[in-house]
Protein backbone atom coordinates (compact mmCIF):
# COMPACT_ATOMS: atom_id res chain seq x y z
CA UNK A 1 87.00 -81.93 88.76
CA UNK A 2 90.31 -83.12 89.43
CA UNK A 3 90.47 -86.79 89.84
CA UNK A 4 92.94 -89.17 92.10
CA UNK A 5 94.07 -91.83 89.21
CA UNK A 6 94.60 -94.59 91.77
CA UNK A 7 91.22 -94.64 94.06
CA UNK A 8 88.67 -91.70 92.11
CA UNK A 9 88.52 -89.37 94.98
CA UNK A 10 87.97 -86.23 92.82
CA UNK A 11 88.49 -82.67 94.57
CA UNK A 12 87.18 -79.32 93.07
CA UNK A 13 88.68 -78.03 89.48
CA UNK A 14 92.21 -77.12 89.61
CA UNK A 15 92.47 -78.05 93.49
CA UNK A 16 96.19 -79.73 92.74
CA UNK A 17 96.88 -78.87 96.27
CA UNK A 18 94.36 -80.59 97.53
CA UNK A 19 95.09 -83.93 95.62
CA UNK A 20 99.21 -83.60 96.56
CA UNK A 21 97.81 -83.82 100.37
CA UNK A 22 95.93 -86.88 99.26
CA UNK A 23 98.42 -88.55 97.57
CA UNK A 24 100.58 -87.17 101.00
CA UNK A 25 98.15 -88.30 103.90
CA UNK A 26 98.13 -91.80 101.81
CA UNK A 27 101.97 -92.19 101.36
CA UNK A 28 102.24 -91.55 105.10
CA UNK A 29 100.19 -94.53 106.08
CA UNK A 30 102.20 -96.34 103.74
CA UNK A 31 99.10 -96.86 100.80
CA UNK A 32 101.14 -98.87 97.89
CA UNK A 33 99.02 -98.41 95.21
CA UNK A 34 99.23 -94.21 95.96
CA UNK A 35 102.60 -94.71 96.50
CA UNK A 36 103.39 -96.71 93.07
CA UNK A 37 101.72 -93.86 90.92
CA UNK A 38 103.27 -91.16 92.76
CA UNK A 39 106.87 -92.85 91.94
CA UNK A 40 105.84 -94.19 88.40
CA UNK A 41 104.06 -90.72 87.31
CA UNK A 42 105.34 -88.09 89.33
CA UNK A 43 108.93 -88.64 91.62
CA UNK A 44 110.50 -91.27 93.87
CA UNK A 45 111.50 -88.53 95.97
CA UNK A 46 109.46 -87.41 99.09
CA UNK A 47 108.05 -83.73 98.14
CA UNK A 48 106.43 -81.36 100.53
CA UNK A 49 102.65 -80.36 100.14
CA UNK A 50 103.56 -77.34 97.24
CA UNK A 51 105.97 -78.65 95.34
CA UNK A 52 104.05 -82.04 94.85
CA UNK A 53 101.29 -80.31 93.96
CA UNK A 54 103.46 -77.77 91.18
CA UNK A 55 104.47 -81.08 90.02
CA UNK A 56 100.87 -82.88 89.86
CA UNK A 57 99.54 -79.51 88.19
CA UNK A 58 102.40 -79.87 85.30
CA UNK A 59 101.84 -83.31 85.03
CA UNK A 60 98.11 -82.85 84.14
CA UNK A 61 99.05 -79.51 81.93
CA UNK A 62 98.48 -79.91 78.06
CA UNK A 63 101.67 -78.00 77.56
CA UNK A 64 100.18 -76.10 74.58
CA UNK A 65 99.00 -79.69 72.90
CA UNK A 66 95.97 -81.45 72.66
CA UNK A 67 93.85 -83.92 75.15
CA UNK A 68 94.95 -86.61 72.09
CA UNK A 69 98.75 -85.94 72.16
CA UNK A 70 98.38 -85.56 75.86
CA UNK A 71 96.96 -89.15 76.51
CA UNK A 72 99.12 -90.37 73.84
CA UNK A 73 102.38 -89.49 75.81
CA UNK A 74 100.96 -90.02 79.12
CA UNK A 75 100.16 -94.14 78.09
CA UNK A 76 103.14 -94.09 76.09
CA UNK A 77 105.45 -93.81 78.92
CA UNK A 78 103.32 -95.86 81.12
CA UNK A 79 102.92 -98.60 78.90
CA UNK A 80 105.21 -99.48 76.35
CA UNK A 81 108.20 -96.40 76.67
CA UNK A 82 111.55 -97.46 77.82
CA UNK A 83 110.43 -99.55 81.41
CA UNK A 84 107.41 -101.09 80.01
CA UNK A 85 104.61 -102.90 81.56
CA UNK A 86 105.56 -106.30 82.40
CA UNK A 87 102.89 -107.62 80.05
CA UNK A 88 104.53 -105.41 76.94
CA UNK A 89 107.93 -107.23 78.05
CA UNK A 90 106.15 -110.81 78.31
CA UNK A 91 104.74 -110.41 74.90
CA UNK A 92 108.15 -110.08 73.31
CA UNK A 93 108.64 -113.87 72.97
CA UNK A 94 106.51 -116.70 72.49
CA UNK A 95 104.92 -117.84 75.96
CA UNK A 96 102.01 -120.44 75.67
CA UNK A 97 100.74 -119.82 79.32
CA UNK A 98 100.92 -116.06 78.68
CA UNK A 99 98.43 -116.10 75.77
CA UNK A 100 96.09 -118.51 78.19
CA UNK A 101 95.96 -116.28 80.60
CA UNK A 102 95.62 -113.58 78.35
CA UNK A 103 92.46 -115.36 76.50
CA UNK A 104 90.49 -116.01 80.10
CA UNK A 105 91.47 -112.48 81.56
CA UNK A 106 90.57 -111.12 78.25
CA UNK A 107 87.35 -112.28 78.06
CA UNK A 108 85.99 -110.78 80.56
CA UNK A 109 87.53 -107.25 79.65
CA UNK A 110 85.90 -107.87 76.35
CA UNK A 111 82.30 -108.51 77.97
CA UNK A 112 83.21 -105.10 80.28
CA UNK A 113 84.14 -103.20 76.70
CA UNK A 114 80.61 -104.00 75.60
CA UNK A 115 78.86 -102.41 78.40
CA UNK A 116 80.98 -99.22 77.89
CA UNK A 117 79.89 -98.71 74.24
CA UNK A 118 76.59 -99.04 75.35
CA UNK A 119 76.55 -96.60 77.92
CA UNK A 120 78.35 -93.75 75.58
CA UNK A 121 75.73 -94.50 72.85
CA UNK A 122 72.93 -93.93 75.80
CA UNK A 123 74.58 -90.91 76.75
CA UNK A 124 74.70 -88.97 73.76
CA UNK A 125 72.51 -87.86 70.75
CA UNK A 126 75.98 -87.39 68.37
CA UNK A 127 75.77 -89.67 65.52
CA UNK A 128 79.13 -89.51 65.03
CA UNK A 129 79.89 -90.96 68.05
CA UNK A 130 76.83 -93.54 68.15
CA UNK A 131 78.16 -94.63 64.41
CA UNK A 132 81.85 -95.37 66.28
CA UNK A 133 80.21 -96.94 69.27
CA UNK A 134 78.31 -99.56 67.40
CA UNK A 135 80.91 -100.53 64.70
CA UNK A 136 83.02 -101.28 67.93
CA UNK A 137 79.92 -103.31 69.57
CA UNK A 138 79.98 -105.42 65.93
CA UNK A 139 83.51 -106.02 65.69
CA UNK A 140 84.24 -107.09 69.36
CA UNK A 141 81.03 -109.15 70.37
CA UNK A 142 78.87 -110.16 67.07
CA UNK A 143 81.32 -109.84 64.23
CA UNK A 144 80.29 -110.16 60.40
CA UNK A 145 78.74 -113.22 59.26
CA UNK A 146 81.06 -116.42 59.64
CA UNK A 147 83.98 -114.94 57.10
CA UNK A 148 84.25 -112.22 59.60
CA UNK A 149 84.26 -113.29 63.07
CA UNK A 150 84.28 -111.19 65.93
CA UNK A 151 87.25 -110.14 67.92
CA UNK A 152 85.86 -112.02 71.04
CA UNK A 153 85.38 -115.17 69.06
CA UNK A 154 88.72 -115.33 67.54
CA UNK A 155 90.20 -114.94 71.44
CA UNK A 156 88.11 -118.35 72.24
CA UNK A 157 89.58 -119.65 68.80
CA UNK A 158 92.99 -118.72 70.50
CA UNK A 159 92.40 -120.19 74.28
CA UNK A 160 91.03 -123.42 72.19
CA UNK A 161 94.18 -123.95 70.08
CA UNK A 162 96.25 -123.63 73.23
CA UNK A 163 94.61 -126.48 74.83
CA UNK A 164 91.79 -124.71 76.85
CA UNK A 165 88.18 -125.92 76.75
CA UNK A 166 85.61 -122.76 75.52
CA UNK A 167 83.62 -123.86 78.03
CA UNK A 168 86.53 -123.09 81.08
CA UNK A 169 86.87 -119.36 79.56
CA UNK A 170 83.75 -118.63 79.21
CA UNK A 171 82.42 -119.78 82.65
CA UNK A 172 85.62 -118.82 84.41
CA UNK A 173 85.69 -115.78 87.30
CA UNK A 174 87.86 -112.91 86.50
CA UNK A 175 90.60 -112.89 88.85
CA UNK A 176 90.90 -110.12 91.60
CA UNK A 177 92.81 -107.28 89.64
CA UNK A 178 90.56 -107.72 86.87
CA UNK A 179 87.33 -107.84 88.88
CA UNK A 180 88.50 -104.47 90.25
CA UNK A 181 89.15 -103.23 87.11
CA UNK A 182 85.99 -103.64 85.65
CA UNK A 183 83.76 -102.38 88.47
CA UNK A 184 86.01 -99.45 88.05
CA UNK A 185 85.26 -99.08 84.12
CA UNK A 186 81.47 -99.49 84.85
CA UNK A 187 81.54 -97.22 87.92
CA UNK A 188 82.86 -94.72 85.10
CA UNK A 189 80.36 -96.18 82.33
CA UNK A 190 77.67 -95.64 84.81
CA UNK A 191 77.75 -92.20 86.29
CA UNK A 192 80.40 -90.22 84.26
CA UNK A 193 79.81 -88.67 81.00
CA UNK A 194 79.82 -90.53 77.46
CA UNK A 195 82.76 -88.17 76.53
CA UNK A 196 84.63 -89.38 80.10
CA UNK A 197 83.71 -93.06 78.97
CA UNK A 198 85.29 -92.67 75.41
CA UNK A 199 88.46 -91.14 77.57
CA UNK A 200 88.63 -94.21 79.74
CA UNK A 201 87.96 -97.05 77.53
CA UNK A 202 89.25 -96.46 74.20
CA UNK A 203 92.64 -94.66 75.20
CA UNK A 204 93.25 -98.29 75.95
CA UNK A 205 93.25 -99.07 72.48
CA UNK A 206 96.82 -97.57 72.24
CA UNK A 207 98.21 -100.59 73.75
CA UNK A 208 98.45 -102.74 70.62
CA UNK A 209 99.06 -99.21 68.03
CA UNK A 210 102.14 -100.29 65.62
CA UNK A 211 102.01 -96.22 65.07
CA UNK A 212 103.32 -95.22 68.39
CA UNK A 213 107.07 -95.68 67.74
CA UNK A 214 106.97 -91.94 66.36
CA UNK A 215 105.60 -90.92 69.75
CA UNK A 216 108.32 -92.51 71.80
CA UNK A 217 106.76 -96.44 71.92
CA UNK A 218 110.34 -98.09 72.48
CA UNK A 219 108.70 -101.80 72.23
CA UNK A 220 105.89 -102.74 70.28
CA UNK A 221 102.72 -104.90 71.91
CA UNK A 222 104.16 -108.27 70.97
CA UNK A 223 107.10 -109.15 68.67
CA UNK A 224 106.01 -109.56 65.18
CA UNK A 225 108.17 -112.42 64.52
CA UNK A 226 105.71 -114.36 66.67
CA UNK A 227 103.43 -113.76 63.09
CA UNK A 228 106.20 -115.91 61.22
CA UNK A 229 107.69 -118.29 63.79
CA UNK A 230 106.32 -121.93 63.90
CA UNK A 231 105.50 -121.66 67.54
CA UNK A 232 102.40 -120.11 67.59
CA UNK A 233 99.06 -121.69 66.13
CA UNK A 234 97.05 -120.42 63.53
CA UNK A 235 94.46 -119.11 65.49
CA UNK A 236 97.01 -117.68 67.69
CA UNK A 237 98.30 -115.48 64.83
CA UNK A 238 94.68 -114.43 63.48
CA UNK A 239 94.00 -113.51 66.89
CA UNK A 240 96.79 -111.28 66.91
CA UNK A 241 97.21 -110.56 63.59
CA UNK A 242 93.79 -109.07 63.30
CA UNK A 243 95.01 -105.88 66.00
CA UNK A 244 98.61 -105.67 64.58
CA UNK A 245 97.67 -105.35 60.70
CA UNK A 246 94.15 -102.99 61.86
CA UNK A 247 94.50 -99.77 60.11
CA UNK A 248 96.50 -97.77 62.90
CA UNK A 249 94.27 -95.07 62.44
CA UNK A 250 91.47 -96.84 64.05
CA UNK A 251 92.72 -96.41 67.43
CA UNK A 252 93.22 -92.64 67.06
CA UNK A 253 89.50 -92.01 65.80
CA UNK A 254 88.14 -92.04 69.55
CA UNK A 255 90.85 -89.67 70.38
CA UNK A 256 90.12 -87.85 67.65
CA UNK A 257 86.22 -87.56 68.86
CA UNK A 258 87.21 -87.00 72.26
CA UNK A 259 89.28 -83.89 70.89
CA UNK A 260 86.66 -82.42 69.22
CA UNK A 261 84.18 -82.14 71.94
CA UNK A 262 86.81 -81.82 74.34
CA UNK A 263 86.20 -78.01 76.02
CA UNK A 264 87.61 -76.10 79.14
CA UNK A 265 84.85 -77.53 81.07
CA UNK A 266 85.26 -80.69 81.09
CA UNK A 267 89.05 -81.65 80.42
CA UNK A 268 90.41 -82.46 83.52
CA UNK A 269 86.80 -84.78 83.54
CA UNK A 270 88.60 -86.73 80.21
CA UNK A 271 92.01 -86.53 82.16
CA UNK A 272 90.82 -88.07 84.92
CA UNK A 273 88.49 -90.65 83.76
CA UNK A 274 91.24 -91.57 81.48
CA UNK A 275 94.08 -91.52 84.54
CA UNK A 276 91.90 -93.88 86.29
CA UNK A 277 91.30 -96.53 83.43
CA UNK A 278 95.23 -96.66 82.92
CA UNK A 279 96.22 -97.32 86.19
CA UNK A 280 93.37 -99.81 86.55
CA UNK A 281 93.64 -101.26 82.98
CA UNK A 282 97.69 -101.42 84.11
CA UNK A 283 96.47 -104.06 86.73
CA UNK A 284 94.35 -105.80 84.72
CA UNK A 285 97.26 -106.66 82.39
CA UNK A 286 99.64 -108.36 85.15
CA UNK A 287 96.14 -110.07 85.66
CA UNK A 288 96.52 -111.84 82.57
CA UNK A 289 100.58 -112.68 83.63
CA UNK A 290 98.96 -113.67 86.92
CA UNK A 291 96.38 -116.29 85.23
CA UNK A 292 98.77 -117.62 83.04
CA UNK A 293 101.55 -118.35 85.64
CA UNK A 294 98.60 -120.53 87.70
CA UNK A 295 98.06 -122.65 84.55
CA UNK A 296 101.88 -122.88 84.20
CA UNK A 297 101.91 -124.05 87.89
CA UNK A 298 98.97 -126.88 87.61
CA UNK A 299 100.96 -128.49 84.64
C-alpha cells in the first residue's frame, strides 16, 4: 500500500497517481499540512496530475539502495540537513525554556515509545527483534538498578534541575501537536505490522545520531559545547550526554532489523509507516518549542 505521509489515506500498491490527485484535490482547497509536505518533500511548484505523481514515485524509489539508507537520507534532509527543523536550530545554544518544554513534551513521547515496543514484541515470534524491543522497554522506562537510571527518569532529573516540580510533568496534558502525534504512533502500533512499527518509531532515533554527518547531517542534535559550558546543570548534561556519547550504532540496529525482513511485499508498508511518523514526530518537536515558549511567557 502506498501511504499519504501527512493524513494515512493509503491507496493500492504503486497507485502514485492516485496519491498525486490526493495531495492535488487537497492543495486545491488550500489543506496546509498537504501543502507543507508537498513543498518540503517534493516541489514548491504547482505540478499537473503525471508529473507529480513521476515525482512522488521517485521520491519513494530506493534508487538501487536499501530501506536503511533510504530512511536515512529521507530524515536526514528533513531533519537536521541544511534547513533544519526549528528544534535542531533551537538546540544549538543553551535555552533554559527549550529544555522545559522539551522535558514535559518529552514525557509523554516517552510513555507513547513504551506502548510501541510492546506492540512489536506482541506482533512477532522473532527473538531477535523481541531481544531489541525489551532492552529498549529497560532503558527508557525501568532502567538498571539506581547506578543506571532510566532514560525517562533522567528527563524528570532534567525538568527538576530547571526549576520544574516532577509532579507538573508528570501530571501535565500533552499539548495539541503532540496529542496528535501519539494517537498517530498508536493508530500505527495498533493495526499495522510489528515490522511497520519498528519503521515508524525507531527511525526516530536518528534525530540525536552523532554518525549522520557522513550522510549529509549539516548540524548535529544540540551543540556539544552545551556538555562543557557552565550554563547547563548537571542533570541537564547526563540527560543529554547519555544520547550523544550512546554507541552510534545503537540507532542503526532497528534499521538494520527492519532491512533484513524488509521484502517486496511489504516496503512501501515500512515507507509509509515511517513517512507518517516523520511528519508527525516533525510536529511533535515544535511541540516541545511551543511548551517552552508558554513557560517563557508566564515568567
Amino acid at each position: 500500500m502506498v501511504d499519504c505521509a501527512v493524513c494515512g489515506i493509503r491507496f493500492d500498491s504503486g497507485k502514485y497517481s492516485e496519491l498525486a490527485t490526493h495531495f492535488l484535490e487537497l492543495s486545491e482547497k488550500s489543506d496546509s499540512s498537504h501543502v507543507s509536505w508537498l513543498n518540503r518533500n517534493i516541489t514548491k511548484e504547482r505540478k499537473d496530475q503525471r508529473k507529480l505523481s513521476r515525482m512522488l514515485s521517485e521520491y519513494y524509489s530506493l534508487k538501487g539502495k536499501s530501506i536503511k539508507d533510504w530512511i536515512i537520507r529521507d530524515f536526514v534532509d528533513h531533519f537536521r540537513g541544511p534547513n533544519p527543523h526549528p528544534f535542531i536550530l533551537a538546540m544549538q545554544s543553551y535555552n533554559a525554556n527549550v529544555l522545559r518544554g522539551y522535558a514535559i513534551e518529552h514525557h509523554h513521547f516517552l510513555k507513547q515509545w513504551i506502548k510501541s515496543c510492546s506492540y512489536v514484541i506482541a506482533k512477532t515470534d522473532f527473538e531477535d527483534v523481541q531481544d531489541y524491543e525489551l532492552e529498549n522497554i529497560m532503558t527508557e522506562l525501568h532502567g538498571y538498578g539506581k547506578d543506571v537510571p532510566s532514560h525517562h527518569e533522567l528527563l524528570i532529573r532534567m525538568g527538576e534541575s530547571l526549576g520544574l516540580d516532577r509532579r507538573t510533568i508528570l501530571q501535565s496534558n500533552p499539548l495539541p501537536a503532540t496529542s496528535k502525534a501519539i494517537s498517530i504512533w498508536n493508530r500505527i502500533a495498533t493495526n499495522r505490522t510489528w515490522i511497520e512499527t519498528m519503521a515508524a518509531m525507531h527511525s526516530l532515533e536518528l534525530v540525536a545520531n552523532r554518525d549522520l554527518g557522513r550522510h549529509g547531517a549539516k548540524y548535529p542534535y544540540f551543540n556539544p559545547d552545551i556538555l562543557s559550558e557552565g550554563k547547563a546543570t548537571a542533570e541537564v548534561k547526563d540527560f543529554l550526554r547519555e544520547g550523544y556519547e550512546a554507541d552510534v550504532s545503537h540507532s542503526y540496529v532497528a534499521l538494520d532489523i527492519i532491512e533484513k525482513y524488509c521484502t517486496k511485499e511489504n516496503l512501501e508498508d515500512i515507507q509509509g509507516a515511517y513517512l507518517l511518523s516523520a511528519n508527525a514526530f516533525s510536529d511533535y518537536l515544535e511541540a516541545r518549542l511551543e511548551r517552552g515558549e508558554m513557560i517563557e511567557d508566564k515568567q
